[in-house]
Protein backbone atom coordinates (compact mmCIF):
# COMPACT_ATOMS: atom_id res chain seq x y z
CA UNK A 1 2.76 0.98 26.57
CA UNK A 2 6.35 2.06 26.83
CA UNK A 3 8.86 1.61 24.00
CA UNK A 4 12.76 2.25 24.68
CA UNK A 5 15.19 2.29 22.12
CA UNK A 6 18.56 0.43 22.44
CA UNK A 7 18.94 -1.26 19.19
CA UNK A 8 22.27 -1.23 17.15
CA UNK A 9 21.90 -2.48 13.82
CA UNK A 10 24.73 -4.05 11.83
CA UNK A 11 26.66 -2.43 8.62
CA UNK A 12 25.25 -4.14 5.70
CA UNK A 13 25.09 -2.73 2.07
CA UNK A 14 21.74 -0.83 1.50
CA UNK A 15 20.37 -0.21 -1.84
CA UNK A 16 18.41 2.84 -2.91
CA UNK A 17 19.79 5.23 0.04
CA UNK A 18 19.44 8.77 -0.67
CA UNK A 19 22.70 10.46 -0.96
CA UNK A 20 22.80 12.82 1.37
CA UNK A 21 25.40 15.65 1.50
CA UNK A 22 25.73 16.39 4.52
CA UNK A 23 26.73 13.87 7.71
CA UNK A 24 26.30 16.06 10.36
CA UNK A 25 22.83 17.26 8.56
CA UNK A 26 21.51 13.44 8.69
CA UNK A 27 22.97 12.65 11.98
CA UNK A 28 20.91 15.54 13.29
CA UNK A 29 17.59 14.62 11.98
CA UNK A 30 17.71 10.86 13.03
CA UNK A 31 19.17 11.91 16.83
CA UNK A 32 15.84 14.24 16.62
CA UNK A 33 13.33 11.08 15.41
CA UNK A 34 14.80 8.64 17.80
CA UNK A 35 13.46 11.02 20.25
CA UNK A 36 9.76 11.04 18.62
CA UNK A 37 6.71 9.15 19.76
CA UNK A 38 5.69 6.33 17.84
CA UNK A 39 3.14 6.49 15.21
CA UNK A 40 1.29 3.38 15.99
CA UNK A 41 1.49 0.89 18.84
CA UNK A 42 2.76 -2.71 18.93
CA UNK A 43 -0.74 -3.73 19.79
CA UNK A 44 -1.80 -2.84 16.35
CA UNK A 45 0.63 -3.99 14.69
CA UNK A 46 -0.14 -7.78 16.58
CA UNK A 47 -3.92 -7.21 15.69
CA UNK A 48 -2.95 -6.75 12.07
CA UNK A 49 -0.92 -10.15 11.79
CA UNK A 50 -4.23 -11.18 13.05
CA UNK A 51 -6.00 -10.63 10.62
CA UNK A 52 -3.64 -11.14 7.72
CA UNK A 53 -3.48 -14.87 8.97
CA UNK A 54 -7.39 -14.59 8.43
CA UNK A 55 -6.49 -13.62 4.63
CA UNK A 56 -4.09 -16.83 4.25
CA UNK A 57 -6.41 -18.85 5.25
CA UNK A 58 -9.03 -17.34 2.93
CA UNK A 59 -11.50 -15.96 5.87
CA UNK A 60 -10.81 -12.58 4.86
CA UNK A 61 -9.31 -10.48 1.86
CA UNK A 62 -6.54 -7.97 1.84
CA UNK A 63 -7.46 -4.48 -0.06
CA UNK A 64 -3.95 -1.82 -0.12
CA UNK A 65 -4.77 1.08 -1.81
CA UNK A 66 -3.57 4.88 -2.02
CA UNK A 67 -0.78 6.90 -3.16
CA UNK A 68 2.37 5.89 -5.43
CA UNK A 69 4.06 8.70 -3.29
CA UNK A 70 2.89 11.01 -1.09
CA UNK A 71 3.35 14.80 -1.39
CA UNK A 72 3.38 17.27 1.57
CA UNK A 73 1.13 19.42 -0.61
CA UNK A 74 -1.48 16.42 -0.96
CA UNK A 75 -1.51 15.68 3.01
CA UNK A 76 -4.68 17.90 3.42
CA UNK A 77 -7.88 16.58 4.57
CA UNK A 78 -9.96 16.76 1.52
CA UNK A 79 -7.12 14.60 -0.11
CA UNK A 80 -6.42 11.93 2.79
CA UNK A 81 -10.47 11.90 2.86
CA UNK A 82 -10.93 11.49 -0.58
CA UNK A 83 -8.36 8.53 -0.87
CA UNK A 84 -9.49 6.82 2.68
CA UNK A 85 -13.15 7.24 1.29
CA UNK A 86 -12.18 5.02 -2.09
CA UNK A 87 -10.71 2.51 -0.21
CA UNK A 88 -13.85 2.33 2.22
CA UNK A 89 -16.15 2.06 -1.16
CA UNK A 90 -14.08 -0.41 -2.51
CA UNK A 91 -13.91 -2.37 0.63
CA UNK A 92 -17.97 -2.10 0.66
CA UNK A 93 -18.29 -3.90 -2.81
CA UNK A 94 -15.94 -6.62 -2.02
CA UNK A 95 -17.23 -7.66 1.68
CA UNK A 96 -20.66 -7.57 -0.11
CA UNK A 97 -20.28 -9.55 -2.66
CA UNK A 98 -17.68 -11.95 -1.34
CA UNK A 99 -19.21 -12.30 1.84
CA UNK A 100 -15.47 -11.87 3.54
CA UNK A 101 -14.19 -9.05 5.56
CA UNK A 102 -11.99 -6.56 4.19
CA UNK A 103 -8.48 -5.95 5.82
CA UNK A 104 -8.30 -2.52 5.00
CA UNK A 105 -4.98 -1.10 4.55
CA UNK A 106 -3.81 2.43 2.90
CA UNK A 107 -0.35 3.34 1.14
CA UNK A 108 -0.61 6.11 3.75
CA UNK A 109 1.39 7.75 6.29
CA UNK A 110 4.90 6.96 5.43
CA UNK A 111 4.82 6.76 1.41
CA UNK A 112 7.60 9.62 1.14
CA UNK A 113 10.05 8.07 -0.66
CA UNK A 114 10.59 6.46 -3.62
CA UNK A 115 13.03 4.09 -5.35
CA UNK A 116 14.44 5.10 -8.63
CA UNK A 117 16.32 3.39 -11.44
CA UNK A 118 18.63 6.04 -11.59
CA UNK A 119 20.30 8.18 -8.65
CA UNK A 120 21.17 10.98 -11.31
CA UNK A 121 18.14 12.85 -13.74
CA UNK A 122 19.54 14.54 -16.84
CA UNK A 123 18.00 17.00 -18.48
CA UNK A 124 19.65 19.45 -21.71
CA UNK A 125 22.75 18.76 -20.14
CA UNK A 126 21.83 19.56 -16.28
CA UNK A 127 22.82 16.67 -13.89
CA UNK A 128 20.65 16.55 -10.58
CA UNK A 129 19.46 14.06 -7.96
CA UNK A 130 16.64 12.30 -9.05
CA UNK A 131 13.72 13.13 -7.06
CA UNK A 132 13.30 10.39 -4.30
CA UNK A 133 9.88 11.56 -2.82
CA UNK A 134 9.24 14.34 -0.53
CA UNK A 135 10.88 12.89 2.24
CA UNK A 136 14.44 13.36 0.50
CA UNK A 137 14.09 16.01 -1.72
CA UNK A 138 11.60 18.24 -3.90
CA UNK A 139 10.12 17.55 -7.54
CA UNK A 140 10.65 20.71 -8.86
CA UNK A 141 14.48 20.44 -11.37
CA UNK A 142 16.80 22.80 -10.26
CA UNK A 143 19.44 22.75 -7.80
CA UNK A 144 18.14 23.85 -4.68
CA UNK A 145 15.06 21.44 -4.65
CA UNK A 146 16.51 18.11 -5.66
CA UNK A 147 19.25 18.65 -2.84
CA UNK A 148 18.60 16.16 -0.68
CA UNK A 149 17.62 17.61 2.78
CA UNK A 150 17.57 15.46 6.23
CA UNK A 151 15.01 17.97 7.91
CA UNK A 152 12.53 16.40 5.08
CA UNK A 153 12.79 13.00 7.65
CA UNK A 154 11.05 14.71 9.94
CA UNK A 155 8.58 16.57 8.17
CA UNK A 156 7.62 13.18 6.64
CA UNK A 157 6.94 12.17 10.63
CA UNK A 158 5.06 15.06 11.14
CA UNK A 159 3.28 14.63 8.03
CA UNK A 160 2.06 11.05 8.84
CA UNK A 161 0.93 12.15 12.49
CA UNK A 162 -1.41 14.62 10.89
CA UNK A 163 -2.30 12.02 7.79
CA UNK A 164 -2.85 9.08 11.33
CA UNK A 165 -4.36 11.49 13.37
CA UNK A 166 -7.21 12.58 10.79
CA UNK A 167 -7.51 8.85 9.51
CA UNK A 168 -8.35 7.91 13.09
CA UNK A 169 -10.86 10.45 14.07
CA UNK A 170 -12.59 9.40 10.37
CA UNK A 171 -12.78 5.84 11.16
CA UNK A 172 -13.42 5.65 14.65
CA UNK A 173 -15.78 9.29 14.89
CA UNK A 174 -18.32 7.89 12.74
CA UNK A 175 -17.28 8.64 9.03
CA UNK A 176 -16.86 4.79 8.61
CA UNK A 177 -20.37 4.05 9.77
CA UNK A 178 -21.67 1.47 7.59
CA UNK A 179 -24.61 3.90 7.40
CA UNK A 180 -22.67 6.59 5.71
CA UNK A 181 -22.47 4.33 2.76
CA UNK A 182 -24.53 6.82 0.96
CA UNK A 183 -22.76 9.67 1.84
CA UNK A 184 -19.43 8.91 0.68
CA UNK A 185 -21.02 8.82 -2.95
CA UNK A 186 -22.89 11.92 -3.19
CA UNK A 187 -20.94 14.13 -5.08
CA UNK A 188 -20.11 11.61 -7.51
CA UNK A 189 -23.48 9.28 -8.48
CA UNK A 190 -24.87 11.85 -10.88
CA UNK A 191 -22.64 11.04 -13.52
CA UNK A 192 -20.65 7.89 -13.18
CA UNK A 193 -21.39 4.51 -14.55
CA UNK A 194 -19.45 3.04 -11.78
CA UNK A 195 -21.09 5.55 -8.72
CA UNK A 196 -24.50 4.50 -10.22
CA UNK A 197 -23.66 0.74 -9.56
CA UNK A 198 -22.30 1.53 -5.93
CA UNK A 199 -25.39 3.65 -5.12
CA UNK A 200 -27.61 0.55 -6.12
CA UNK A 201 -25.57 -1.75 -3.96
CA UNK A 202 -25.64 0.71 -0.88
CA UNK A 203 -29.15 0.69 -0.98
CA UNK A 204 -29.60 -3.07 -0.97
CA UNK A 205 -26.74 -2.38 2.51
CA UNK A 206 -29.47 0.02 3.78
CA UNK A 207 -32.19 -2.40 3.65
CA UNK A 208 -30.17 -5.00 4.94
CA UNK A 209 -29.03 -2.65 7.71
CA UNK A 210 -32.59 -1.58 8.53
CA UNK A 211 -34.11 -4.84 8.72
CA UNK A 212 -31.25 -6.10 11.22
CA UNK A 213 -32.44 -2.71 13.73
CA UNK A 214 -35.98 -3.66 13.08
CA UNK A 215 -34.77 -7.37 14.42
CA UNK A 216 -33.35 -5.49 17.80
CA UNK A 217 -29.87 -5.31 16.50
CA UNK A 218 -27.42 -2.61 15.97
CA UNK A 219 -23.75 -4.35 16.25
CA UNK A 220 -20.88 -1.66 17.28
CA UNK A 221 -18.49 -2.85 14.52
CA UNK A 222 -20.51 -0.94 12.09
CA UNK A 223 -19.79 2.23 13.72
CA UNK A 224 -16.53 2.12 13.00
CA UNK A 225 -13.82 0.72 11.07
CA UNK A 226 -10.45 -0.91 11.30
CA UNK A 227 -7.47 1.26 9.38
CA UNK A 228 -3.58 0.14 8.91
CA UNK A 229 -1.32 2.07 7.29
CA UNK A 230 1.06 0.60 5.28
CA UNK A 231 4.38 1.72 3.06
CA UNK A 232 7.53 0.90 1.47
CA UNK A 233 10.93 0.71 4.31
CA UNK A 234 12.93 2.08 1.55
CA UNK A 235 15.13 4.79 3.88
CA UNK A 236 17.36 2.58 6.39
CA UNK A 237 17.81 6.03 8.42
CA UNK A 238 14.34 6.43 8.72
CA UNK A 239 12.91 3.11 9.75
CA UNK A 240 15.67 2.49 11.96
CA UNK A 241 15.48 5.79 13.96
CA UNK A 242 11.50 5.14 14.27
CA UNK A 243 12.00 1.31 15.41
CA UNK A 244 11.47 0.12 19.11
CA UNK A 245 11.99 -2.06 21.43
CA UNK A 246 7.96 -2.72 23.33
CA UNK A 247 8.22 -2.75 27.09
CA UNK A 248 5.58 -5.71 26.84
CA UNK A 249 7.07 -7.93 25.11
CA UNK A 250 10.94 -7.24 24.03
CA UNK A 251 10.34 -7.69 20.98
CA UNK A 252 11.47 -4.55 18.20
CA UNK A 253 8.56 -3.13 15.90
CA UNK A 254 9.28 -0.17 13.50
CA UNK A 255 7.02 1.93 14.66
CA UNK A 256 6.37 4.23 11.87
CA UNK A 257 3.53 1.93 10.32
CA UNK A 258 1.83 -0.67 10.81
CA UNK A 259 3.02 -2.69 7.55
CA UNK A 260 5.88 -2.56 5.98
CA UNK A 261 7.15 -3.84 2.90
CA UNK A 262 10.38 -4.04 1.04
CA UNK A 263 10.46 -3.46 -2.54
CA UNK A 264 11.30 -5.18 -5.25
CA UNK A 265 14.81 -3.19 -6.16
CA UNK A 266 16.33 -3.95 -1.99
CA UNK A 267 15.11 -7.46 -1.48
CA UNK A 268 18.99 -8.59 -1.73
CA UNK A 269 19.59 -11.59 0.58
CA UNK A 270 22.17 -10.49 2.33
CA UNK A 271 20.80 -6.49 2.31
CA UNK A 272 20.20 -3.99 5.24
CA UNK A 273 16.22 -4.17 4.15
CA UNK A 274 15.97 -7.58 4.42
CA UNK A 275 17.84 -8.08 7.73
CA UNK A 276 15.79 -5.23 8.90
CA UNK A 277 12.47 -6.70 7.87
CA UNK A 278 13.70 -9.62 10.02
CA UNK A 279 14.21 -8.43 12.72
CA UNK A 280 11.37 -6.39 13.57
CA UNK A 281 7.62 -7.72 14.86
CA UNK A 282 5.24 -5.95 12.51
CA UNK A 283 3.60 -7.72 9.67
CA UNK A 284 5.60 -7.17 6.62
CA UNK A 285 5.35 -7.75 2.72
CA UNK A 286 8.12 -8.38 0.19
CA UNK A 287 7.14 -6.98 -3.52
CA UNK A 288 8.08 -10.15 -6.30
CA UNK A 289 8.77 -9.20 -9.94
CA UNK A 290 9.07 -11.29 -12.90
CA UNK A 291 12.80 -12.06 -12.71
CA UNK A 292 12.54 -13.22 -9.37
CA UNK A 293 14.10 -16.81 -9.06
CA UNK A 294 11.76 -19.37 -7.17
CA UNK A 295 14.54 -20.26 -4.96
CA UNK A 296 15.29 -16.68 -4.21
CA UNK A 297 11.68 -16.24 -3.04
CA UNK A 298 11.45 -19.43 -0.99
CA UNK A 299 15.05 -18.19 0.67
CA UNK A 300 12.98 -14.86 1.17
CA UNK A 301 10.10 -16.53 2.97
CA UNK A 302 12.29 -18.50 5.01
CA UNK A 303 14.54 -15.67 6.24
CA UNK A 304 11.33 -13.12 6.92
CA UNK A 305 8.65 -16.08 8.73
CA UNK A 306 11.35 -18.98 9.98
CA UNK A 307 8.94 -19.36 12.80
CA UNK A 308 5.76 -19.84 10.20
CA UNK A 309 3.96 -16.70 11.94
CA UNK A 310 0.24 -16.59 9.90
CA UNK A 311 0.05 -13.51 8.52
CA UNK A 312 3.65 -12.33 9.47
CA UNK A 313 4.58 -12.33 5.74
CA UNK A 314 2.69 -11.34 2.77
CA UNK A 315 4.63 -11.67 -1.17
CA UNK A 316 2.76 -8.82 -3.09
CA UNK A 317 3.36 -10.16 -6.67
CA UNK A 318 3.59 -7.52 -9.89
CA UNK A 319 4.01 -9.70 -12.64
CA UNK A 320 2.55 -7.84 -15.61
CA UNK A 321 -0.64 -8.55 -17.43
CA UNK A 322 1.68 -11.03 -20.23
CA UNK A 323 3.91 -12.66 -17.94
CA UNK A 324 1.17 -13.39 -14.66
CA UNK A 325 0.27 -16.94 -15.77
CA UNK A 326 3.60 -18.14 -16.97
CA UNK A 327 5.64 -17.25 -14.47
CA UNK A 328 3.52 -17.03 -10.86
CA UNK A 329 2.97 -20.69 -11.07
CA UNK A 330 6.52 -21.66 -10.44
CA UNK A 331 7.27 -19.36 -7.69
CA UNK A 332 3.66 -20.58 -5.66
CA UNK A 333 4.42 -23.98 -6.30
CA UNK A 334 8.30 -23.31 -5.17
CA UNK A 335 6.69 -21.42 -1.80
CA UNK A 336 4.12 -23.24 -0.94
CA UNK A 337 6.60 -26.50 -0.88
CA UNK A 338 8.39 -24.62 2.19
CA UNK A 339 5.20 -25.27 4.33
CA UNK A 340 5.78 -21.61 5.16
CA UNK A 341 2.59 -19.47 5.64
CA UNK A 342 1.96 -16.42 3.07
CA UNK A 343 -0.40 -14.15 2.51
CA UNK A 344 -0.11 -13.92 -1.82
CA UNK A 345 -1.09 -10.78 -2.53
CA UNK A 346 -1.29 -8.99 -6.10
CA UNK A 347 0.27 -5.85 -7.37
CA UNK A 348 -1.39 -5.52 -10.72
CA UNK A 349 0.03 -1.59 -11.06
CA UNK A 350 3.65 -1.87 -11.07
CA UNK A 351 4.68 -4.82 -14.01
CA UNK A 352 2.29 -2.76 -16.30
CA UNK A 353 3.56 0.80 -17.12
CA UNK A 354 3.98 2.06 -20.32
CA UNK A 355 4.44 5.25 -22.14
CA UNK A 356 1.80 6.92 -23.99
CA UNK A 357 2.45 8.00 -27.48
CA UNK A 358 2.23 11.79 -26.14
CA UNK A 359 4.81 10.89 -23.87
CA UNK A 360 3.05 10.18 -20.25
CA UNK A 361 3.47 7.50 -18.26
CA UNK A 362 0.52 5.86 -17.53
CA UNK A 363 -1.60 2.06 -17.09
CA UNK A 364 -4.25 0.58 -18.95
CA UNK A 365 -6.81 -0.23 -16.87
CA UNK A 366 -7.48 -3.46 -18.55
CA UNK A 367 -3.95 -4.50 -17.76
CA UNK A 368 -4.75 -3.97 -14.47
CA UNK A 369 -7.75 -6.31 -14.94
CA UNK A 370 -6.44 -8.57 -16.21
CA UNK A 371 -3.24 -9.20 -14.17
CA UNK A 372 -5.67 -9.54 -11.35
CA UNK A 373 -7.45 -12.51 -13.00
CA UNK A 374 -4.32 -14.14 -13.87
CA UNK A 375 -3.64 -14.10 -10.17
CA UNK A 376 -7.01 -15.36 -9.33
CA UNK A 377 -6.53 -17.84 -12.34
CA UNK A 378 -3.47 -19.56 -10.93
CA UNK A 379 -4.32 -19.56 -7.44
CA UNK A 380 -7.14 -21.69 -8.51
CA UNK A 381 -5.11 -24.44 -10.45
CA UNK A 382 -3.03 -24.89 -7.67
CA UNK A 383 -5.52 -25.03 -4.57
CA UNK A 384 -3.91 -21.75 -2.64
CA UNK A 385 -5.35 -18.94 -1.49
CA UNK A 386 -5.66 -15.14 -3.56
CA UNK A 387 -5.48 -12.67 -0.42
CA UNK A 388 -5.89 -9.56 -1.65
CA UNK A 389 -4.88 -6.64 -4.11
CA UNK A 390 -2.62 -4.00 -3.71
CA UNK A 391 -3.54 -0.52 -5.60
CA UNK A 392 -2.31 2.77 -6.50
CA UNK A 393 -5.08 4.75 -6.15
CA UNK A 394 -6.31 8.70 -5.45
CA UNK A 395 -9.74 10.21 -4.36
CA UNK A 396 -9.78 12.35 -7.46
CA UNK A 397 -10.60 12.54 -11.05
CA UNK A 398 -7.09 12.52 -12.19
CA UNK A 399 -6.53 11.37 -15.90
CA UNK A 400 -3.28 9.18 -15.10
CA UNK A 401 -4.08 5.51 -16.14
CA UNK A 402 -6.07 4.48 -19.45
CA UNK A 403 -9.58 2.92 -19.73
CA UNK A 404 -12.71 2.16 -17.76
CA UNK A 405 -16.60 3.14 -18.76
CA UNK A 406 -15.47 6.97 -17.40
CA UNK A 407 -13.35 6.56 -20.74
CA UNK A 408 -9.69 8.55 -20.07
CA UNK A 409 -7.98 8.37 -23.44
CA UNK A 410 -4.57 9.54 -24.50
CA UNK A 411 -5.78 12.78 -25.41
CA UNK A 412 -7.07 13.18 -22.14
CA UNK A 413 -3.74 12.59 -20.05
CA UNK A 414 -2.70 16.10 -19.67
CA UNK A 415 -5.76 17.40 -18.30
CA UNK A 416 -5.48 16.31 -14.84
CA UNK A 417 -1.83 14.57 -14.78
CA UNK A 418 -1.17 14.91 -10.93
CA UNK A 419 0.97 12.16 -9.71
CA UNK A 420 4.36 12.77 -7.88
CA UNK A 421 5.82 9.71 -9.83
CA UNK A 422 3.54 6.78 -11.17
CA UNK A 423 0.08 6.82 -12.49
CA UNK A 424 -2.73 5.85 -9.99
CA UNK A 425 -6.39 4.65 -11.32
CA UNK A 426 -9.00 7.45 -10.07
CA UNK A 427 -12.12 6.88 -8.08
CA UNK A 428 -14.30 5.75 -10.31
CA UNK A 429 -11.28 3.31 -12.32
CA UNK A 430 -11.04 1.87 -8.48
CA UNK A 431 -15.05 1.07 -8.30
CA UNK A 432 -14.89 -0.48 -11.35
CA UNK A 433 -12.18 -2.73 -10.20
CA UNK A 434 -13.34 -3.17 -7.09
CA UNK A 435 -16.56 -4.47 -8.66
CA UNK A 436 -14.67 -6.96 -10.90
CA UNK A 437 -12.21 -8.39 -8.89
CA UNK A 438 -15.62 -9.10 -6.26
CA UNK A 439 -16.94 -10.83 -9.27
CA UNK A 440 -13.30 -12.88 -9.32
CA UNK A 441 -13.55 -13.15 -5.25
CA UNK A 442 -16.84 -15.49 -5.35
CA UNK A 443 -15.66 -17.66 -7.95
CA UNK A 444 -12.26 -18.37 -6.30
């Protein structure tokens, strides 16, 4: 497949663009990534919108999970396994219990950069750029590391062909095998509520799978496993340089993912992210907070799927565990009377961070829970279709969000704190879900 790249794009306001110091510094840097080979093909990108329409239709269920941001220092293998391994344990429990296959996506590859509330961090008087994710700039607070540095762009390419490359030799080498279900729990059965429970369900998978090879069967799709990744198109300089045009078709996909989705802080109407989102041919998601007028939303799904594309569009809702079943009604009902096809999706991480009295930021884990079954709740009423979660999750034992039979407490929060920017629910925080919301799945 060839891809050329003669797109101009037109000058609209963009929100939550780094500020870089240097012109000639950024002009560089995107002149050097409009040179680079894609990351993924179009083809993938059309099988994904594939199987999203699957998920709107309720033949299949969307799981997201992975990193709030990347960090170069976390794109190792142990880390990208640990994290692709969750989401493949997770993905086990639901398709078992639900009886649905998993779309399996992972906030991987391309989650470099981060919106902030503020472009400026204070601290005892110091003024610096906030950190923006590793893409921009560094975490560390002093002057040299929160300079915002356009060479970053393209380590963050060259970070998410390594994080691709090592995904795709995983899923497609044999890692995924369906019989490895055992494996990816080993080191972590002994001692976990949650890795107990898994360990019992992979061995009912191992009869199942033996008695199917006794029957003379051994289907190829358990050898291996489908794997998108998915993140924010938050830089405009970024996305742009890495978008285009398929020899195939003529039609523009950002090549830097296969998902994209535009954030809840740059989903103006008449903003460079959501005129970008339009124009290209890759399945993309819109995050939809609280505030967010029903009109605004059905405008939104109108601009992003006017040709009613299933699975084109996904809304990826983060309500908050008090305001879920007040206010989600309004904008499904308000959506769904467009006739325009969605793939509702819920966030249950972002509309439910608080701070800790010792001063973290962090998530209870049953505000997480139960976000998720006000989604599932009003789906129900209103006859449409819950299509999947979207988590911030890591491999590792981190002590970031509150809760779960493991039992991280306040006074636990500093031992293992390790997030770039938001708290993520560990591995065994993301069985447990994953278990729950399965329970949730076969009642919907």
């Amino acid at each position: 497949m060839h891809m050329s790249t003669s797109l101009t794009w037109p000058d609209l306001p963009a929100a939550q663009q780094p500020p870089w110091p240097d012109a000639n510094e950024l002009d560089a840097a995107v002149g050097e990534l409009r040179r680079l080979p894609p990351l993924v093909f179009a083809g993938e990108c059309d099988q994904l919108t594939a199987r999203l329409a699957q998920a709107a239709r309720g033949e299949a269920f969307v799981l997201t999970g992975g990193d709030c941001a990347e960090t170069f220092a976390a794109n190792t293998a142990d880390s990208i396994r640990a994290r692709l391994q969750t989401v493949l344990q997770m993905s086990v429990i639901l398709t078992y219990a639900a009886s649905l296959p998993v779309v399996k996506m992972g906030r991987l590859a391309g989650q470099y950069f981060k919106p902030r509330s503020k472009t400026i961090e204070t601290r005892d008087g110091v003024e610096l750029t906030s950190y923006l994710g590793d893409a921009v700039n560094a975490l560390s607070f002093d002057p040299e590391s929160r300079r915002p540095d356009a060479q970053r762009l393209l380590r963050a390419y060259h970070a998410s062909g390594s994080a691709l490359n090592l995904v795709r030799a995983f899923t497609q080498g044999g890692y995924a095998d369906l019989r490895q279900v055992h494996a990816w729990n080993q080191d972590f059965v002994r001692d976990s509520f949650a890795g107990q429970r898994y360990e019992q369900l992979a061995g009912e998978i191992d009869r199942a799978l033996k008695f199917m090879h006794a029957c003379g069967t051994n289907p190829v799709e358990f050898e291996r496993v489908e794997f998108y990744a998915a993140h924010e198109a938050l830089s405009m300089d970024y996305e742009r340089a890495l978008t285009r045009i398929d020899s195939r078709t003529g039609n523009p996909y950002d090549v830097s993912g296969h998902f994209l989705w535009i954030g809840e802080r740059t989903r103006q109407l008449d903003g460079a992210h959501m005129q970008f989102a339009s124009t290209i041919h890759n399945p993309v998601g819109v995050k939809v907070g609280p505030t967010a007028a029903p009109e605004d939303v059905a405008e939104v799904v109108a601009r992003l799927n006017p040709n009613r594309i299933p699975g084109r569009l996904s809304l990826i809702t983060r309500m908050g565990a008090g305001q879920v079943r007040d206010v989600l009604p309004g904008i499904v009902a308000k959506v769904e009377s467009t006739g325009i096809p969605v793939v509702w999706v819920c966030d249950p991480m972002h509309g439910n961070t608080r701070e800790s009295s010792n001063g973290y930021k962090t998530r209870l884990l049953d505000d997480v829970i139960e976000e998720v079954s006000g989604y599932f709740e009003v789906h129900r009423q209103m006859g449409t279709i819950p299509g999947g979660i979207h988590i911030e999750l890591t491999g590792d034992d981190v002590t970031e969000c509150l809760g779960g039979t493991g039992g991280v407490e306040e006074h636990n929060l500093h031992e293992r704190y390790e997030t770039a920017c938001d708290p993520r629910l560990n591995r065994e925080q993301s069985l447990e879900l994953a278990f729950l919301v399965a329970d949730m799945l076969i009642k919907r």
